[in-house]
Protein backbone atom coordinates (compact mmCIF):
# COMPACT_ATOMS: atom_id res chain seq x y z
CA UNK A 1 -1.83 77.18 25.64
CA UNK A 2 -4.37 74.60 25.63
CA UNK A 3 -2.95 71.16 25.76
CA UNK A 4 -5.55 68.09 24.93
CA UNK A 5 -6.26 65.83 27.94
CA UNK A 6 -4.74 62.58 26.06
CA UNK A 7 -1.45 64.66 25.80
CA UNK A 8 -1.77 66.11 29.04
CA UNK A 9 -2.06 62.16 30.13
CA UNK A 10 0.73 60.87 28.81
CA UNK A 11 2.98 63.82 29.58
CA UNK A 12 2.06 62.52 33.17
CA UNK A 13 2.56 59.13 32.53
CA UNK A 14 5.89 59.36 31.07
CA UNK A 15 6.81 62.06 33.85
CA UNK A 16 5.93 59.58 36.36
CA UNK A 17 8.19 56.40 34.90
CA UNK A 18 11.03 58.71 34.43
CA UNK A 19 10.95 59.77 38.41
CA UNK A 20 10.15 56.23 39.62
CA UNK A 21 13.42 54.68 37.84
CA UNK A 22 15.50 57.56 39.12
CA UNK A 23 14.24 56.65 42.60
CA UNK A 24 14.26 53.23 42.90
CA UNK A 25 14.65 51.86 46.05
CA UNK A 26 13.99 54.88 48.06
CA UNK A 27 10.24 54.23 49.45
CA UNK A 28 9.98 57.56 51.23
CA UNK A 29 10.73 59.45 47.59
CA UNK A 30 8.45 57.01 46.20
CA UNK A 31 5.43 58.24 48.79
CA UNK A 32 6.24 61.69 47.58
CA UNK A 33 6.20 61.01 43.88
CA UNK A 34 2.88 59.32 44.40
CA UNK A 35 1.36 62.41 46.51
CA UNK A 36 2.69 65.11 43.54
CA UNK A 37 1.39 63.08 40.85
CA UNK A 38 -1.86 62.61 42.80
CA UNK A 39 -2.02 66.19 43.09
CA UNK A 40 -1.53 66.97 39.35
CA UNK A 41 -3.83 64.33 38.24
CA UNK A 42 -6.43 66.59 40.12
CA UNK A 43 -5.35 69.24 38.81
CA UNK A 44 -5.92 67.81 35.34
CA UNK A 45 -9.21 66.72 36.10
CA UNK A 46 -10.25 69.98 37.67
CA UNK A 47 -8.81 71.49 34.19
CA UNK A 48 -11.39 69.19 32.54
CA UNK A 49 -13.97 70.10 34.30
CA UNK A 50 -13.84 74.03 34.55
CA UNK A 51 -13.42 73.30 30.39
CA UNK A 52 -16.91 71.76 30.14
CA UNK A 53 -18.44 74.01 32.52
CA UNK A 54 -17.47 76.63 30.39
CA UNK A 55 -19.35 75.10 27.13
CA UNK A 56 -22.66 76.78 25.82
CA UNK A 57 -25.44 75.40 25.22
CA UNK A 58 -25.22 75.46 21.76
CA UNK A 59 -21.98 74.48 21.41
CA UNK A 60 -22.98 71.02 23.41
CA UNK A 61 -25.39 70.30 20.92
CA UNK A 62 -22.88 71.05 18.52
CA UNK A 63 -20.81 68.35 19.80
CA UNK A 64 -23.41 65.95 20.20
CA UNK A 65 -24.31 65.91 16.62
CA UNK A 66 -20.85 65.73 15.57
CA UNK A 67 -20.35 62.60 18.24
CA UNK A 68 -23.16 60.74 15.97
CA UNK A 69 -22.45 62.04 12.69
CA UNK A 70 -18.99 60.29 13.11
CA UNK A 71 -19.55 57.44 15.50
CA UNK A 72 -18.48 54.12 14.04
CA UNK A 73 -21.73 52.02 15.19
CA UNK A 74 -24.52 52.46 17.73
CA UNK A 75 -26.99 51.13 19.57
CA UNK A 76 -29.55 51.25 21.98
CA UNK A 77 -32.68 49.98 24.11
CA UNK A 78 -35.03 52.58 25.32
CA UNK A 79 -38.64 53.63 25.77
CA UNK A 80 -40.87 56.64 25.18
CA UNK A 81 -43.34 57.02 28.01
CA UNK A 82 -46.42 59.95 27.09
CA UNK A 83 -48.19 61.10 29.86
CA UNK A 84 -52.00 62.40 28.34
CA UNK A 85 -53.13 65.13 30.93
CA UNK A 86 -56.91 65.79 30.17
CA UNK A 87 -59.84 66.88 32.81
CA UNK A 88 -61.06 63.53 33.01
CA UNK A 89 -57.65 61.74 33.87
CA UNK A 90 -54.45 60.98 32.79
CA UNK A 91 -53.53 58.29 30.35
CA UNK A 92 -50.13 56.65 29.74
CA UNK A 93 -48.25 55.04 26.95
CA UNK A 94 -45.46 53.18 26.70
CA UNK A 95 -42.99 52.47 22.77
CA UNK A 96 -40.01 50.70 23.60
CA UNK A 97 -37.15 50.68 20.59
CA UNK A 98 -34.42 49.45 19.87
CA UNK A 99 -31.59 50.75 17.38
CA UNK A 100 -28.44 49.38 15.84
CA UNK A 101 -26.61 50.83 13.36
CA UNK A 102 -22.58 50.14 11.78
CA UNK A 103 -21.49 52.84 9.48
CA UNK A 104 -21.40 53.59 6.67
CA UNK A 105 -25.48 52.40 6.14
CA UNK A 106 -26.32 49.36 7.90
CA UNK A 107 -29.13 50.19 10.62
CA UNK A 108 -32.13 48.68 12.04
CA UNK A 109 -35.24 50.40 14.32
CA UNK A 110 -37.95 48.90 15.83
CA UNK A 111 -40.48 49.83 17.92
CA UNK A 112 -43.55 48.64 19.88
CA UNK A 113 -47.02 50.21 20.50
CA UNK A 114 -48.29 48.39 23.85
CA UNK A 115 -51.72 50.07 23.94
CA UNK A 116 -53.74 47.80 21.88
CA UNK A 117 -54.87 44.96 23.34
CA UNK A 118 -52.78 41.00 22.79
CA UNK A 119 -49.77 41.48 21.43
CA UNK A 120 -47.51 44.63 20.90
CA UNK A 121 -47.74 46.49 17.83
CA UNK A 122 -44.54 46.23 15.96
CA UNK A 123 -42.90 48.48 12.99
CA UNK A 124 -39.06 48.10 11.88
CA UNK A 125 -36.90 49.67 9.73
CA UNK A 126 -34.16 47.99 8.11
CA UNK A 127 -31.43 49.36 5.91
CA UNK A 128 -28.36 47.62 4.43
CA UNK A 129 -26.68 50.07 1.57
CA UNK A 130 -29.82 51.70 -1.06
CA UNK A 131 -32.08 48.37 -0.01
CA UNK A 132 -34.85 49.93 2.31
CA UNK A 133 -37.16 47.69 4.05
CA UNK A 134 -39.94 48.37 6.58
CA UNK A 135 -42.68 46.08 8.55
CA UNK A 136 -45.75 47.64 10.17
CA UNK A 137 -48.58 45.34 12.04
CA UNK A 138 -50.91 47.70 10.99
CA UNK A 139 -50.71 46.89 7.77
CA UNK A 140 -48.44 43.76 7.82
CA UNK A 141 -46.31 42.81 4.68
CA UNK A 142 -42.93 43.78 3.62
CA UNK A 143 -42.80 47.26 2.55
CA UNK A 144 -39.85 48.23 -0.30
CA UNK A 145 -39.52 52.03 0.59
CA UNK A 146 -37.48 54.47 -1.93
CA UNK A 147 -35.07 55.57 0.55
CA UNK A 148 -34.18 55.49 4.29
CA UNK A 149 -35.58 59.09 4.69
CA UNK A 150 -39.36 57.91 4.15
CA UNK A 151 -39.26 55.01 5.72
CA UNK A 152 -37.93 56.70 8.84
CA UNK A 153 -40.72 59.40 7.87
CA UNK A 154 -43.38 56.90 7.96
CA UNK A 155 -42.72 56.26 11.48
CA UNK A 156 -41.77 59.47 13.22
CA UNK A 157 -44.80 60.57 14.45
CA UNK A 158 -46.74 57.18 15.82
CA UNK A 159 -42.83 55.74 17.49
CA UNK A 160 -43.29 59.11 19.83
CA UNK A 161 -40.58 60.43 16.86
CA UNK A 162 -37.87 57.77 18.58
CA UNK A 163 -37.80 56.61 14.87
CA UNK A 164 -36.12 59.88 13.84
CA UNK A 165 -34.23 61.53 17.00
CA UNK A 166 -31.36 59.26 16.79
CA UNK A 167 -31.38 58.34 13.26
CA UNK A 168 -31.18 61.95 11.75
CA UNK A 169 -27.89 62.84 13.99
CA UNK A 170 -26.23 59.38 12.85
CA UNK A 171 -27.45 59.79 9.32
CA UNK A 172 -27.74 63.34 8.47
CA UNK A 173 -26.65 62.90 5.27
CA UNK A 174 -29.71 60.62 4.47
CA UNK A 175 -31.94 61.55 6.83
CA UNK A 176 -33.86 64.66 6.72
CA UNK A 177 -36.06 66.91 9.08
CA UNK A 178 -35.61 69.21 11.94
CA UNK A 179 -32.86 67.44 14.27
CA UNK A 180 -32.47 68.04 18.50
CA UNK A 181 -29.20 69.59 17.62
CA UNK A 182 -31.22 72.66 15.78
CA UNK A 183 -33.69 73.70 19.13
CA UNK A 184 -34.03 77.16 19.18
CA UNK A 185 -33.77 79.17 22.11
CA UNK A 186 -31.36 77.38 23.54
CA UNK A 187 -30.14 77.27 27.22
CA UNK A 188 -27.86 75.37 29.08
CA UNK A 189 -29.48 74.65 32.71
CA UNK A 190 -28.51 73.08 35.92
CA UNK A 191 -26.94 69.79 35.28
CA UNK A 192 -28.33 66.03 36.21
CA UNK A 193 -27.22 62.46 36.43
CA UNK A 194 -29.12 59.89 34.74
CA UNK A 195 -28.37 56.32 35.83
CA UNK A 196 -24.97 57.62 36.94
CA UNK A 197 -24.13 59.23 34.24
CA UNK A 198 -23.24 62.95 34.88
CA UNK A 199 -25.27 64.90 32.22
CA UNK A 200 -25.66 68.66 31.05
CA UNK A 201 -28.94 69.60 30.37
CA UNK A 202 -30.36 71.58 27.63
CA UNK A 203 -33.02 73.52 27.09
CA UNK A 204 -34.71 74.41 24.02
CA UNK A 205 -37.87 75.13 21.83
CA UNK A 206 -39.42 72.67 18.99
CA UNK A 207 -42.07 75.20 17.94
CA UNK A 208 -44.00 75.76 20.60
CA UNK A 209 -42.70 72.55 22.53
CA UNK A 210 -40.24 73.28 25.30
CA UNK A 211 -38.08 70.81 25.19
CA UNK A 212 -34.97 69.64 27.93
CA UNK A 213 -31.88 67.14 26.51
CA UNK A 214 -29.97 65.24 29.06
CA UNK A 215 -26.62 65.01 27.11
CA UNK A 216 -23.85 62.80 28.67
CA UNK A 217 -20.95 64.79 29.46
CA UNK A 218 -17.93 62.28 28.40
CA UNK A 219 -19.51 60.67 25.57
CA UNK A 220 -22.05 63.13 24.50
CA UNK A 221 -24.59 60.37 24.27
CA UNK A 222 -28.42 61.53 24.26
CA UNK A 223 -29.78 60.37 27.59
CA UNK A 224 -32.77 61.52 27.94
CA UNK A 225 -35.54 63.75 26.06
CA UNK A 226 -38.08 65.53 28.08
CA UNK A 227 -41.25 67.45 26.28
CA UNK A 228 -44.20 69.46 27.02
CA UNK A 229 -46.86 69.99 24.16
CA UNK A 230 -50.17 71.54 25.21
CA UNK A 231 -53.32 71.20 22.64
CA UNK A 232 -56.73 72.82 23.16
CA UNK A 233 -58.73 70.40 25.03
CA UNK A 234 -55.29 68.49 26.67
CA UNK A 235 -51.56 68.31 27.20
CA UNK A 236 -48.79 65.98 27.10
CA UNK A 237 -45.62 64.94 29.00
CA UNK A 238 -43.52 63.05 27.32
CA UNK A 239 -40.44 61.42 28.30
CA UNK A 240 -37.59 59.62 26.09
CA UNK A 241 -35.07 57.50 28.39
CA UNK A 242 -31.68 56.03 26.21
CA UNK A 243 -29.48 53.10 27.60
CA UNK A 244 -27.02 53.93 24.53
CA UNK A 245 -23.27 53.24 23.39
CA UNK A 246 -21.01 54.02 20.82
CA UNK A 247 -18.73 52.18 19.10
CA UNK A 248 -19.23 48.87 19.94
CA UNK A 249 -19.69 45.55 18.43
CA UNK A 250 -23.28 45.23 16.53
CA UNK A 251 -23.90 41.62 16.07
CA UNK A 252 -25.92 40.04 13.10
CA UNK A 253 -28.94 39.26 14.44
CA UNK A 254 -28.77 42.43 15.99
CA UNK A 255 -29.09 44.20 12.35
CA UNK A 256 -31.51 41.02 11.11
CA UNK A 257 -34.46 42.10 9.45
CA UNK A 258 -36.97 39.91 10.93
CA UNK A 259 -40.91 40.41 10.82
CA UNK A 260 -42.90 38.85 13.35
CA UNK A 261 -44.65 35.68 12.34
CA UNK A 262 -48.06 36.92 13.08
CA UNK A 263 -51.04 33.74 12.78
């Protein structure tokens, strides 16, 4: 029988209270009860972990899309870095983003395009219910956009598709297009840490793209995105890094739609 870890935890817990009251004031008993529960609090863990080792691959992307589908709000800070491998060189570019979204349809993306030169190219999207806004430096204004799907299609492929990654899983509803949880040929690979975090990695095809998900194994936060495209005369790295969280507070100002005042 296969008992949920929050059940399993306060089986334990309660176990523990009942023993400590019945051996109060016995320190030697006490040492023991604190050595067995040790012991099955490892075991627990150990439960845990043969449990996760045990998932598929597709089954973790499975749970990763149902962890954003159902999230209450979201946000994070990241950057996608794209490595340009040609016979003269290597070039490199850099899009940091930023997302925050509360449920059920308040979000805002940005992202910046550092190549040009003087200031940092900058496109948001902003959503607050069926009003749709976006702002684009390359052709500044305020754009009114029919729905969150094309403005988040408008910006897919120049963010380094950081516009749509993310979005589509917490807004699949709204959002259309090919998400990470749908790779195909999928294969769960040796697992990684990134920034701490202990991660299963996945690897999969987008086309022709291989493709490799860092997946955090608690939360089943998207970590990292690796990808390899290759084109006739070049190729590309590219690499998507996440500082992420779910559920927390998102601010006002963090969900502020709020061009750039450009001279």
């Amino acid at each position: 029988m296969n008992i949920p870890a929050q059940c399993q935890r306060k089986a334990i817990g309660y176990a523990r209270r009942q023993i400590r009251h019945r051996l109060a004031g016995n320190p030697q008993a006490h040492r023991l009860l604190w050595l067995l529960m040790s012991g099955l609090f490892a075991v627990v863990a150990e439960g845990q972990d043969v449990k996760s080792n045990a998932l598929t691959g597709q089954e973790i992307l499975l749970r990763m899309a149902k962890a954003y589908a159902t999230c209450e709000s979201y946000c994070d800070l990241g950057v996608v870095k794209t490595v340009f491998i040609e016979k003269d060189g290597n070039s490199v570019t850099t899009k940091p983003f930023a997302t925050a979204f509360v449920r059920p349809n308040h979000f805002r993306y940005q992202y910046e395009d550092n190549r040009s030169e003087g200031e940092a190219l900058v496109y948001i999207i902003w959503a607050n219910g069926n009003e749709v806004q976006t702002w684009w430096d390359v052709n500044p204004g305020i754009q009114k956009k029919r729905n969150l799907e094309s403005a988040v299609a408008g910006a897919t492929g120049v963010s380094g598709c950081s516009a749509h990654n993310v979005p589509a899983m917490l807004l699949p509803d709204r959002i259309g297009g090919r998400k990470l949880s749908q790779l195909s040929d999928v294969n769960r690979v040796e697992d990684d840490k990134v920034n701490g975090f202990d991660c299963f990695r996945i690897r999969g095809k987008e086309g022709d793209d291989v493709t490799v998900l860092w997946i955090d194994k608690r939360t089943y936060l998207l970590r990292r995105i690796k990808s390899d495209s290759k084109f006739s005369d070049f190729r590309t790295e590219e690499t998507t890094s996440y500082h992420a969280a779910f559920n927390r507070r998102i601010t006002d100002k963090m969900l502020e739609f709020n061009p750039p005042k450009r001279k």
